[in-house]
PDB file of N, CA and C in Angstrom:
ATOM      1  N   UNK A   1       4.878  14.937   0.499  1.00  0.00           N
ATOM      2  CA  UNK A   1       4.877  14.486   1.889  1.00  0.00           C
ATOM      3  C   UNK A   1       4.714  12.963   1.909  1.00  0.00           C
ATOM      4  N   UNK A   2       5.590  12.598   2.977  1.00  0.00           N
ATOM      5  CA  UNK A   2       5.210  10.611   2.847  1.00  0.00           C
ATOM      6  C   UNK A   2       4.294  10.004   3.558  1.00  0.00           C
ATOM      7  N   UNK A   3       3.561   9.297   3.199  1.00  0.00           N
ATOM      8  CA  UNK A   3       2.951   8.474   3.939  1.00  0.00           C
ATOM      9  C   UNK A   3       2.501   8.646   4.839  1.00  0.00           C
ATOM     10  N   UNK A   4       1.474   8.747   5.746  1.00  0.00           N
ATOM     11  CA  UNK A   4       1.195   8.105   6.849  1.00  0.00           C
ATOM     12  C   UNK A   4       0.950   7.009   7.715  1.00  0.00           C
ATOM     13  N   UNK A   5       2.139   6.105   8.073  1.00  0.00           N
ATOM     14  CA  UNK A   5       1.907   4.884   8.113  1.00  0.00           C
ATOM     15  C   UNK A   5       1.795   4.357   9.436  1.00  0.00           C
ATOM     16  N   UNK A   6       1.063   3.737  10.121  1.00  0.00           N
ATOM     17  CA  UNK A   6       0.805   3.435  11.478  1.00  0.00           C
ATOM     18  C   UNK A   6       2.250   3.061  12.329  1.00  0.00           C
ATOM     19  N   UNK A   7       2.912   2.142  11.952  1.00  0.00           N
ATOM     20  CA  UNK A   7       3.735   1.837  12.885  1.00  0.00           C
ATOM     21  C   UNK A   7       4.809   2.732  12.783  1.00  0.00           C
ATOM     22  N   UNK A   8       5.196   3.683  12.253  1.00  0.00           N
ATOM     23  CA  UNK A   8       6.188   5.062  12.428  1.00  0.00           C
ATOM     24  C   UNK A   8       6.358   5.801  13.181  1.00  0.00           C
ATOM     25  N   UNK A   9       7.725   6.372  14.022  1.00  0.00           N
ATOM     26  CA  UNK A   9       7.090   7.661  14.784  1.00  0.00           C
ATOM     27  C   UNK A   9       7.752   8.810  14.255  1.00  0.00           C
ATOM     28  N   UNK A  10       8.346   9.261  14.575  1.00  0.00           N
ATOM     29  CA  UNK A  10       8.613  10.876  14.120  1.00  0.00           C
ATOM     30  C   UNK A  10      10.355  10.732  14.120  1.00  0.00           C
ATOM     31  N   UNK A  11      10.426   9.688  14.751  1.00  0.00           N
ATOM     32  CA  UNK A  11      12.100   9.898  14.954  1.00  0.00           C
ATOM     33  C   UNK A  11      12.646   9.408  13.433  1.00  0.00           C
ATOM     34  N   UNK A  12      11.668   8.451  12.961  1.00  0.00           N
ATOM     35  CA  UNK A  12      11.498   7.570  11.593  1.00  0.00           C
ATOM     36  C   UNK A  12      11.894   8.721  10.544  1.00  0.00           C
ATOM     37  N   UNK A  13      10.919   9.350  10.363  1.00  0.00           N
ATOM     38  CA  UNK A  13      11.551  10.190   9.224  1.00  0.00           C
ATOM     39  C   UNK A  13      12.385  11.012   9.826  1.00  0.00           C
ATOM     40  N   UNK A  14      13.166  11.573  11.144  1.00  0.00           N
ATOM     41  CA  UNK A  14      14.120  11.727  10.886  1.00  0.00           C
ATOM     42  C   UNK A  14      15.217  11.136  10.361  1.00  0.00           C
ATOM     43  N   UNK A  15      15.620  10.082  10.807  1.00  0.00           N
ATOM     44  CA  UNK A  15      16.253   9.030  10.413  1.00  0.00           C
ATOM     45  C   UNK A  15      16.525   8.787   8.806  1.00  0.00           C
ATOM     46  N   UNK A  16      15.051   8.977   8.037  1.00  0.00           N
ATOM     47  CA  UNK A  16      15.280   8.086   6.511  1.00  0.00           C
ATOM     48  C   UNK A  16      16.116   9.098   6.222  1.00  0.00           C
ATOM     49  N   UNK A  17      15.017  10.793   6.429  1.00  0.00           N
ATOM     50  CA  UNK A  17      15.625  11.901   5.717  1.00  0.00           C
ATOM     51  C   UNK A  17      17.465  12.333   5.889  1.00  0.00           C
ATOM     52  N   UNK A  18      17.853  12.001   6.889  1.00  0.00           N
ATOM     53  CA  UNK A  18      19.293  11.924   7.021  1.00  0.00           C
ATOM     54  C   UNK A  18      19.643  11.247   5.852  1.00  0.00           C
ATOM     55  N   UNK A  19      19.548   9.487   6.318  1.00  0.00           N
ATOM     56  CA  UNK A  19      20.265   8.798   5.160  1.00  0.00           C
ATOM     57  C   UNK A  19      19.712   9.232   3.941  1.00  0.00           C
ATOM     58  N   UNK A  20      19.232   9.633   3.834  1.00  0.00           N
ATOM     59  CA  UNK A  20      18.614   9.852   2.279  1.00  0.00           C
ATOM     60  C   UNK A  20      19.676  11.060   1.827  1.00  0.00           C
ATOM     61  N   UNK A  21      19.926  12.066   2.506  1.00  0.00           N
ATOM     62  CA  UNK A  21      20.641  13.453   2.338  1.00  0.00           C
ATOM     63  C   UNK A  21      21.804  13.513   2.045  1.00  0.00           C
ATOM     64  N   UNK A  22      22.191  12.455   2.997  1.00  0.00           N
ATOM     65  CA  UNK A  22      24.043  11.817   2.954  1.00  0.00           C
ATOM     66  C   UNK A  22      24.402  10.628   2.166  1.00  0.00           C
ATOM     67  N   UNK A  23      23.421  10.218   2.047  1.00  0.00           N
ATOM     68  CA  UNK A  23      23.738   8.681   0.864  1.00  0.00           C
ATOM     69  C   UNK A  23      24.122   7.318   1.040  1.00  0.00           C
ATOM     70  N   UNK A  24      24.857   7.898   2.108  1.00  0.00           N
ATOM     71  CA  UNK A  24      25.979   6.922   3.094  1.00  0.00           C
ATOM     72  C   UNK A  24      25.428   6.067   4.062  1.00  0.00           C
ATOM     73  N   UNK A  25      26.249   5.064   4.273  1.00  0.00           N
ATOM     74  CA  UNK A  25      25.794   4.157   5.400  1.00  0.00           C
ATOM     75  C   UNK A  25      26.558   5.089   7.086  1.00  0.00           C
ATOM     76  N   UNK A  26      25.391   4.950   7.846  1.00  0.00           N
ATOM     77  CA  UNK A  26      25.645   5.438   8.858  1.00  0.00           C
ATOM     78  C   UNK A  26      25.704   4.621  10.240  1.00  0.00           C
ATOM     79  N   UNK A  27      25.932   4.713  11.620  1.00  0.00           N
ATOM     80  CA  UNK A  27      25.843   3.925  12.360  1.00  0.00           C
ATOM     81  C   UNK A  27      24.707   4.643  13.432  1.00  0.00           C
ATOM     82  N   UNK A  28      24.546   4.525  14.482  1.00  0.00           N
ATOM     83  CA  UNK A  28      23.407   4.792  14.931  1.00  0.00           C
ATOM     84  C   UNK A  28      23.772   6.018  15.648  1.00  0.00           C
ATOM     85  N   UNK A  29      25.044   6.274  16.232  1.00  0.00           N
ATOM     86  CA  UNK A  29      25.175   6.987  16.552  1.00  0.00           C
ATOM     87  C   UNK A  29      26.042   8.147  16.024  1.00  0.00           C
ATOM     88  N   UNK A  30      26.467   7.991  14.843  1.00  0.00           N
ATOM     89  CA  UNK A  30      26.678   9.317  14.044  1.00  0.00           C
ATOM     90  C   UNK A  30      25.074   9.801  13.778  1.00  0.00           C
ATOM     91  N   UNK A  31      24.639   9.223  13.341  1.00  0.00           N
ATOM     92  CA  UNK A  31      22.971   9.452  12.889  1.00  0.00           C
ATOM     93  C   UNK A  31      22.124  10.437  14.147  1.00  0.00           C
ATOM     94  N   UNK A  32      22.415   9.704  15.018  1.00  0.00           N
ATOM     95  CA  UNK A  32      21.982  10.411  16.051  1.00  0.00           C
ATOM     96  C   UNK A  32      22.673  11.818  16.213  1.00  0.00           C
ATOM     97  N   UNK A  33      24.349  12.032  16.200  1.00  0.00           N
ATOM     98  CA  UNK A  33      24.740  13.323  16.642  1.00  0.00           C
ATOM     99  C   UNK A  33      24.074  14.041  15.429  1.00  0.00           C
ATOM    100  N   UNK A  34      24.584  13.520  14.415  1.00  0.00           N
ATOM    101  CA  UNK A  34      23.836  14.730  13.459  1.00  0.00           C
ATOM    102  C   UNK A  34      22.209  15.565  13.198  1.00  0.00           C
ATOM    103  N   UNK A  35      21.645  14.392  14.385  1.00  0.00           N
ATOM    104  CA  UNK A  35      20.223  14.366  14.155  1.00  0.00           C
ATOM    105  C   UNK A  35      20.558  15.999  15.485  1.00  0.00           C
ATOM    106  N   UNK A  36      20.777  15.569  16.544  1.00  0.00           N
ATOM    107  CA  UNK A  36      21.362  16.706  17.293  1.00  0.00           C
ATOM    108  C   UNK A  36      21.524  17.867  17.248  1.00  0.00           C
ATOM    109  N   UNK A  37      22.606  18.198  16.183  1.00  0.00           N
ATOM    110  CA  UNK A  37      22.915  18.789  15.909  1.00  0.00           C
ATOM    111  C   UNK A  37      21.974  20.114  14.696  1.00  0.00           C
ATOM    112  N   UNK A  38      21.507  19.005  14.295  1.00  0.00           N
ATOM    113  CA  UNK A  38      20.083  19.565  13.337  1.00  0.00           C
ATOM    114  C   UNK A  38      18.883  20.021  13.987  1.00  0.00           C
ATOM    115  N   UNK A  39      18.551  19.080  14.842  1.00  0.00           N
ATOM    116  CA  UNK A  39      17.088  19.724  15.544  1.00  0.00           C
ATOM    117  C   UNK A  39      17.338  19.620  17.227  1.00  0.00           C
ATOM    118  N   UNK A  40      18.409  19.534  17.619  1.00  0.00           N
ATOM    119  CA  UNK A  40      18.815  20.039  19.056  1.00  0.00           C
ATOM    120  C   UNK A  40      18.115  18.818  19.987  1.00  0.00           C
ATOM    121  N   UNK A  41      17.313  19.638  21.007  1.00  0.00           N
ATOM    122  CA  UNK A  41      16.789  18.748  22.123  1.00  0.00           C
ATOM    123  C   UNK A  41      15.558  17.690  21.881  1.00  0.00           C
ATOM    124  N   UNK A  42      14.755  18.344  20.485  1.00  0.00           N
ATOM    125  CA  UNK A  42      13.731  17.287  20.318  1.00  0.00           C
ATOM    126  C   UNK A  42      14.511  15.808  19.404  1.00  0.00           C
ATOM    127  N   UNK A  43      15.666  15.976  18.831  1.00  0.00           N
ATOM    128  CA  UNK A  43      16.325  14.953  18.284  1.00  0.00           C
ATOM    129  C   UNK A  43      16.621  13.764  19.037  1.00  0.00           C
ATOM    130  N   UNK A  44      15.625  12.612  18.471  1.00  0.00           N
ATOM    131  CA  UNK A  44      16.286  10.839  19.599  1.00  0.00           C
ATOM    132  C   UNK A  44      17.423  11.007  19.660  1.00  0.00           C
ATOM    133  N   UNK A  45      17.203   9.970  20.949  1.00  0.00           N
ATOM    134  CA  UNK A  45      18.363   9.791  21.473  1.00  0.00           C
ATOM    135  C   UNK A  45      19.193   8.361  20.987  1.00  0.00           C
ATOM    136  N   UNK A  46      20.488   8.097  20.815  1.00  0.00           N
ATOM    137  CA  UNK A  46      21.540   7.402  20.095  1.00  0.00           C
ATOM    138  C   UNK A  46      20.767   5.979  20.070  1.00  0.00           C
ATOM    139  N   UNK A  47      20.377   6.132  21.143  1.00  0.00           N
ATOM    140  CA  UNK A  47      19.739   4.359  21.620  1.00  0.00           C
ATOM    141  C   UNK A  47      18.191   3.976  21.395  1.00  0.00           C
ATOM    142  N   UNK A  48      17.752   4.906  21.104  1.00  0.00           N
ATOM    143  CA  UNK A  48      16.290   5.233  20.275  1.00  0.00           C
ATOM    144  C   UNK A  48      16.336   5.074  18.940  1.00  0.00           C
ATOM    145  N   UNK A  49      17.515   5.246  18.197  1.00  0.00           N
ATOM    146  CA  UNK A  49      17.746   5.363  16.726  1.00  0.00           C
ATOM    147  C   UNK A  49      18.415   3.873  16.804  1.00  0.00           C
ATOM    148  N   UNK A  50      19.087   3.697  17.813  1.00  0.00           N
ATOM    149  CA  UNK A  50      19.503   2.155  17.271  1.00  0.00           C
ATOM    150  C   UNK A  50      18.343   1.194  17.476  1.00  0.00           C
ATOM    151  N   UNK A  51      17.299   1.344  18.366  1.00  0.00           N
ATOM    152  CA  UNK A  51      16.475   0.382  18.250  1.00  0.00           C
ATOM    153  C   UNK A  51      15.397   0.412  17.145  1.00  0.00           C
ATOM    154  N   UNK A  52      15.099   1.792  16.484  1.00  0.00           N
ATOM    155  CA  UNK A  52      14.363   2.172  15.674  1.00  0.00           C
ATOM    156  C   UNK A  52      14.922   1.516  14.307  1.00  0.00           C
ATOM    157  N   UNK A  53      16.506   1.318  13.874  1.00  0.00           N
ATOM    158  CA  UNK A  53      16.649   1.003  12.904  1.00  0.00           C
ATOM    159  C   UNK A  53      17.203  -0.131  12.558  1.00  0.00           C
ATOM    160  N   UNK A  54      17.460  -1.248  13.880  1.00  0.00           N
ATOM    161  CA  UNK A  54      16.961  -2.923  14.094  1.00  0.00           C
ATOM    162  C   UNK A  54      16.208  -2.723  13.819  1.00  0.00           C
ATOM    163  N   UNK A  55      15.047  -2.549  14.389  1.00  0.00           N
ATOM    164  CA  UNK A  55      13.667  -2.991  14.727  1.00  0.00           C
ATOM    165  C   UNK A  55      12.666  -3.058  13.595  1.00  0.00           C
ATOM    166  N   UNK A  56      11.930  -1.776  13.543  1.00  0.00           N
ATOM    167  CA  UNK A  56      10.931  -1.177  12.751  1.00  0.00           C
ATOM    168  C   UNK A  56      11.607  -1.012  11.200  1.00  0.00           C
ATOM    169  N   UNK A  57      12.534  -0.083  11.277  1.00  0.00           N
ATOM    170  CA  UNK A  57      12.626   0.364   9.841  1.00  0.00           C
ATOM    171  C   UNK A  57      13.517  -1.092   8.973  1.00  0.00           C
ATOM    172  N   UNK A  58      14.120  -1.899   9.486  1.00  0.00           N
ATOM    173  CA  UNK A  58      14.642  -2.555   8.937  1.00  0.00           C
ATOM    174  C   UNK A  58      14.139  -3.803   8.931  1.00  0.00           C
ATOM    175  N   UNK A  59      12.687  -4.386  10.006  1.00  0.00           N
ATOM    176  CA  UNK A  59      11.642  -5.136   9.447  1.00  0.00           C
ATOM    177  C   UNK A  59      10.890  -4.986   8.270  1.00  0.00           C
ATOM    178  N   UNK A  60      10.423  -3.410   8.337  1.00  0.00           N
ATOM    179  CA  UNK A  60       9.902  -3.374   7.470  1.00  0.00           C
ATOM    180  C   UNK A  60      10.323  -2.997   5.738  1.00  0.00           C
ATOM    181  N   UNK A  61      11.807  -2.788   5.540  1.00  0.00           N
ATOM    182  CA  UNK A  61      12.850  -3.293   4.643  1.00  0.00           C
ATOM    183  C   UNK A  61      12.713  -1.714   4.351  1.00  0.00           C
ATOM    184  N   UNK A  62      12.527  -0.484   4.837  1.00  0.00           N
ATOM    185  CA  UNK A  62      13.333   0.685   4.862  1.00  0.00           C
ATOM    186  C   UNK A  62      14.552   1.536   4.742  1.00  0.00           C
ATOM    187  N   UNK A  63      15.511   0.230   5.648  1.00  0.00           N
ATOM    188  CA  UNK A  63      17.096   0.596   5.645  1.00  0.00           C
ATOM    189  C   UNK A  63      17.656  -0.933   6.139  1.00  0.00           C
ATOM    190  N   UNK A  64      18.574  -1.454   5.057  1.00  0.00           N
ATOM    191  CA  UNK A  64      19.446  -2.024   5.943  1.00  0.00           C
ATOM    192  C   UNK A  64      20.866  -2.099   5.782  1.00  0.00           C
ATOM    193  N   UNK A  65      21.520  -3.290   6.060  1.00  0.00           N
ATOM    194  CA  UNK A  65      22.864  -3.566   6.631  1.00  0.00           C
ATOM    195  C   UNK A  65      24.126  -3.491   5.512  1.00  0.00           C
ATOM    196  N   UNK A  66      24.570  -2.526   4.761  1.00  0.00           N
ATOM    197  CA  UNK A  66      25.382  -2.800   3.629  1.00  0.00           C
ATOM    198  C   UNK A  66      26.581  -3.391   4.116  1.00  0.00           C
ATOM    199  N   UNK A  67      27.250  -3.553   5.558  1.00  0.00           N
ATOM    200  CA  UNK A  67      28.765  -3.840   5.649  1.00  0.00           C
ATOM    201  C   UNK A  67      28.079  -5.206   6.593  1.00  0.00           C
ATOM    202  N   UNK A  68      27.170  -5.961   6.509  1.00  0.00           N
ATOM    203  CA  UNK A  68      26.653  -6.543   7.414  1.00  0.00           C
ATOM    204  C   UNK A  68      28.099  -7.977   7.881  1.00  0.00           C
ATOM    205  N   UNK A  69      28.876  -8.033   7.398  1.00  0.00           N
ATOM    206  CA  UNK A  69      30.021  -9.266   7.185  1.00  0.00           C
ATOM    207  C   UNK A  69      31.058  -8.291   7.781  1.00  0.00           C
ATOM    208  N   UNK A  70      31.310  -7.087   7.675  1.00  0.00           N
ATOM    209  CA  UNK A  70      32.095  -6.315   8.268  1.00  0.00           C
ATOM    210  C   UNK A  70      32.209  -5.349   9.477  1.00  0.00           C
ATOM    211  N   UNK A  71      30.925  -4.668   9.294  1.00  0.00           N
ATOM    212  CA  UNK A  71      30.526  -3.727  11.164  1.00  0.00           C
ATOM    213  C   UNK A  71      29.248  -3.516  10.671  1.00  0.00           C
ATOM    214  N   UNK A  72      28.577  -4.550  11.239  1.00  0.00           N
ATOM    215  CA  UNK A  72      27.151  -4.775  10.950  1.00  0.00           C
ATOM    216  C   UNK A  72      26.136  -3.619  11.724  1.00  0.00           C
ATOM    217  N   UNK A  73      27.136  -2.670  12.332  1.00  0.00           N
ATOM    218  CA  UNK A  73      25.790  -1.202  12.533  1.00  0.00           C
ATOM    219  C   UNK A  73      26.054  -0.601  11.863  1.00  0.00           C
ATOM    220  N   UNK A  74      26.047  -0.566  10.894  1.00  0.00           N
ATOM    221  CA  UNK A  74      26.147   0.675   9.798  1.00  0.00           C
ATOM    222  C   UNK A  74      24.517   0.153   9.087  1.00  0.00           C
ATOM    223  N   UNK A  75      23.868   1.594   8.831  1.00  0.00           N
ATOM    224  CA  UNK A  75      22.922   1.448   7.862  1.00  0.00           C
ATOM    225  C   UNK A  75      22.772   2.031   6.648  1.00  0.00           C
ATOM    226  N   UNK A  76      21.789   1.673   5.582  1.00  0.00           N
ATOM    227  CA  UNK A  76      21.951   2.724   4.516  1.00  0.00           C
ATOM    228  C   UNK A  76      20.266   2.847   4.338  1.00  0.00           C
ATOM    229  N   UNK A  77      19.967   3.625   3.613  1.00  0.00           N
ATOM    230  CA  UNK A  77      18.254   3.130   3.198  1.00  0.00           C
ATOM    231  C   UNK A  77      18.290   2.345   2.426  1.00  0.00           C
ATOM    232  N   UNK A  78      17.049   1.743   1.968  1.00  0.00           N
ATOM    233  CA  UNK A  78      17.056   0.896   0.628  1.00  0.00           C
ATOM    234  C   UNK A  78      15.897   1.649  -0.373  1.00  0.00           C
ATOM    235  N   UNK A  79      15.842   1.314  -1.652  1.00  0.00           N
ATOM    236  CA  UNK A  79      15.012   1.571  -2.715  1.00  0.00           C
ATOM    237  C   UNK A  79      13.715   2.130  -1.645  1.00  0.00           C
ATOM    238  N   UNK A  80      13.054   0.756  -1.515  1.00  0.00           N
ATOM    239  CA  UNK A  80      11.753   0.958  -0.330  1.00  0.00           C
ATOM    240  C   UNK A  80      11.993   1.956   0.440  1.00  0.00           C
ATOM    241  N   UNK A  81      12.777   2.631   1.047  1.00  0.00           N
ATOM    242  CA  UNK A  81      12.976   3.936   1.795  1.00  0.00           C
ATOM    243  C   UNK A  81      13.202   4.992   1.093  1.00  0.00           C
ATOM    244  N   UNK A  82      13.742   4.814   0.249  1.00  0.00           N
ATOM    245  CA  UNK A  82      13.848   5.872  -0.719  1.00  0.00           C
ATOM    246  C   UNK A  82      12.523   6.143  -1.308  1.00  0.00           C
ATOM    247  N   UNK A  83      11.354   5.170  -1.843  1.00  0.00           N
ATOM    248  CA  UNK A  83      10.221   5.646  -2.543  1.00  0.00           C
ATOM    249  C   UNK A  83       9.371   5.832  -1.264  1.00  0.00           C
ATOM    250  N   UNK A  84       9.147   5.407   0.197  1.00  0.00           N
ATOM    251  CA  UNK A  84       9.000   6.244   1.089  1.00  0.00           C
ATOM    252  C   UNK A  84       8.568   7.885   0.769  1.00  0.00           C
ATOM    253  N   UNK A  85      10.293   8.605   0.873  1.00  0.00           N
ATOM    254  CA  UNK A  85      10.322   9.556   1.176  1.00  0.00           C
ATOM    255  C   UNK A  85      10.275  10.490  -0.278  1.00  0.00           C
ATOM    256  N   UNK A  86       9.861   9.699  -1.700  1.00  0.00           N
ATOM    257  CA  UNK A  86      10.115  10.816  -2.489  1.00  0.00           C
ATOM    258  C   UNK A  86       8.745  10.396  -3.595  1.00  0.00           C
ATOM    259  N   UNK A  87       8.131   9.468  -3.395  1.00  0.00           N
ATOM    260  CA  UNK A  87       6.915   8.717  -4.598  1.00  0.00           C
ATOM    261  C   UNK A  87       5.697   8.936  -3.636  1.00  0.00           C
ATOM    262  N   UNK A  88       5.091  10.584  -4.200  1.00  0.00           N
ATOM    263  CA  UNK A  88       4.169  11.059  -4.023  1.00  0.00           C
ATOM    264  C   UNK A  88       2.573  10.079  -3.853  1.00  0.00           C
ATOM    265  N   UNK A  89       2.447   9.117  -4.883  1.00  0.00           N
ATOM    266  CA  UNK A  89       2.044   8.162  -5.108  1.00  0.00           C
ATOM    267  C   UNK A  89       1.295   7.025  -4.484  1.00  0.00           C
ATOM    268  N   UNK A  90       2.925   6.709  -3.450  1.00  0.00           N
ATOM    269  CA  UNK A  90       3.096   5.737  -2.512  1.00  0.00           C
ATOM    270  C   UNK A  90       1.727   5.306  -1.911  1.00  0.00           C
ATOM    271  N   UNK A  91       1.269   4.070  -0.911  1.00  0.00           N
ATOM    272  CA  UNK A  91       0.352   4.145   0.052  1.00  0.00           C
ATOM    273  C   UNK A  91       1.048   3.329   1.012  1.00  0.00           C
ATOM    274  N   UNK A  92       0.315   3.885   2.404  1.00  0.00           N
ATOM    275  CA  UNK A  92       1.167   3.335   3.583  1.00  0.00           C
ATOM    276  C   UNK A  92       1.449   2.029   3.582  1.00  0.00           C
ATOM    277  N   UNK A  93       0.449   0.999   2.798  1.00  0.00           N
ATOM    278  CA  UNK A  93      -0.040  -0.542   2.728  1.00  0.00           C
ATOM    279  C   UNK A  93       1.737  -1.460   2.374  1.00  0.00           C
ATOM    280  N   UNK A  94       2.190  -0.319   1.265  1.00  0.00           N
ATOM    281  CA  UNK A  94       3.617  -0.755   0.952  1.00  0.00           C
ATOM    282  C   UNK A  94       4.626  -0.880   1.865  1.00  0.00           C
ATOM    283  N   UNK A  95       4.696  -0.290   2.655  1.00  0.00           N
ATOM    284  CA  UNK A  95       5.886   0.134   3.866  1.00  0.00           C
ATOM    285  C   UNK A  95       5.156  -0.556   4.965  1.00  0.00           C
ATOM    286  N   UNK A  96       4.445  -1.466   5.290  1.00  0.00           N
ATOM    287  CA  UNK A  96       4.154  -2.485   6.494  1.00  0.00           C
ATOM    288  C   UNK A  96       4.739  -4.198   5.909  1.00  0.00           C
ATOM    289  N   UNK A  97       5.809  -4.616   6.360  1.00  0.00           N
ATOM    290  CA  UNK A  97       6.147  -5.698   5.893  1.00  0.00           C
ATOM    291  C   UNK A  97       4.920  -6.547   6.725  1.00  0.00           C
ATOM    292  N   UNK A  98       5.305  -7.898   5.590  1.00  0.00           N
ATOM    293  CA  UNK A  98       4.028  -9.072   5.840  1.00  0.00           C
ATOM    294  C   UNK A  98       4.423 -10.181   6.938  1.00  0.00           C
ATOM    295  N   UNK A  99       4.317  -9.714   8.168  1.00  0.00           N
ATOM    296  CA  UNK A  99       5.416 -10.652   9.332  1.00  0.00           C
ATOM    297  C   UNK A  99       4.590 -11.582  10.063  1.00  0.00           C
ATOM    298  N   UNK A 100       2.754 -12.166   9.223  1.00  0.00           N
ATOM    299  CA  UNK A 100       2.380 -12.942   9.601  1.00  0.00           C
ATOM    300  C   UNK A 100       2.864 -14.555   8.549  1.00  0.00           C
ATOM    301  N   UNK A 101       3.395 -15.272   9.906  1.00  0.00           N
ATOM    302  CA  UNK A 101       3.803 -16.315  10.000  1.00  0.00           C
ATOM    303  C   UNK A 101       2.546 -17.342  10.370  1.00  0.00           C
ATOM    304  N   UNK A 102       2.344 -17.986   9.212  1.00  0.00           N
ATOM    305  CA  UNK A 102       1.489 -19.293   9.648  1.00  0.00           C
ATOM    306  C   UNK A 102       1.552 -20.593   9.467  1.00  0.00           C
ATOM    307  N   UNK A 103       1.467 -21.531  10.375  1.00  0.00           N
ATOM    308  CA  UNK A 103       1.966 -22.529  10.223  1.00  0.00           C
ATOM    309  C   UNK A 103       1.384 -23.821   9.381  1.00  0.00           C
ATOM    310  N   UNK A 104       1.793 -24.550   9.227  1.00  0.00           N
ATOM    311  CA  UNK A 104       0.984 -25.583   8.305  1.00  0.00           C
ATOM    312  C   UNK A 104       0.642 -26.845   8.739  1.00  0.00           C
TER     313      UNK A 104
END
């Protein structure tokens, strides 16, 4: 089981566990129908998954942009998302990127 990490919600591991399943870079809203299609009415919605995987998962270097020069919504996971969801190990401390900025 992964992590419990504060800033996650539930739509999150839906999300990794997709890309993780399919391999593939996805866009937000294939991600979403399939999410749909898998768990019906509790599955986010298209525009929930696109802000979830700007935002959060790809601050915190979870999934990002492989065609980013070509159709920059496509996502994939990265390593870090991958040991997420499969390095028993893990602690949440890893999966919070360091986004304090201080000045000099």
């Amino acid at each position: 089981m992964p992590p419990l990490v504060p800033w996650m919600t539930g739509a999150d591991g839906y999300i990794l566990r997709l890309l993780d399943e399919t391999g593939v870079a996805m866009p937000p809203k294939a991600i979403a129908l399939n999410l749909r299609a898998e768990h019906g009415a509790s599955a986010p919605s298209e525009k929930h998954v696109g802000r979830r995987l700007r935002e959060e998962l790809s601050t915190h270097g979870l999934v990002y942009q492989p065609f980013q020069d070509e159709a920059r919504a496509y996502y994939a996971l990265t390593d870090l998302g991958s040991r997420y969801l499969h390095d028993s190990n893990a602690e949440p401390a890893e999966f919070v990127a360091d986004t304090d900025i201080s000045e000099e």
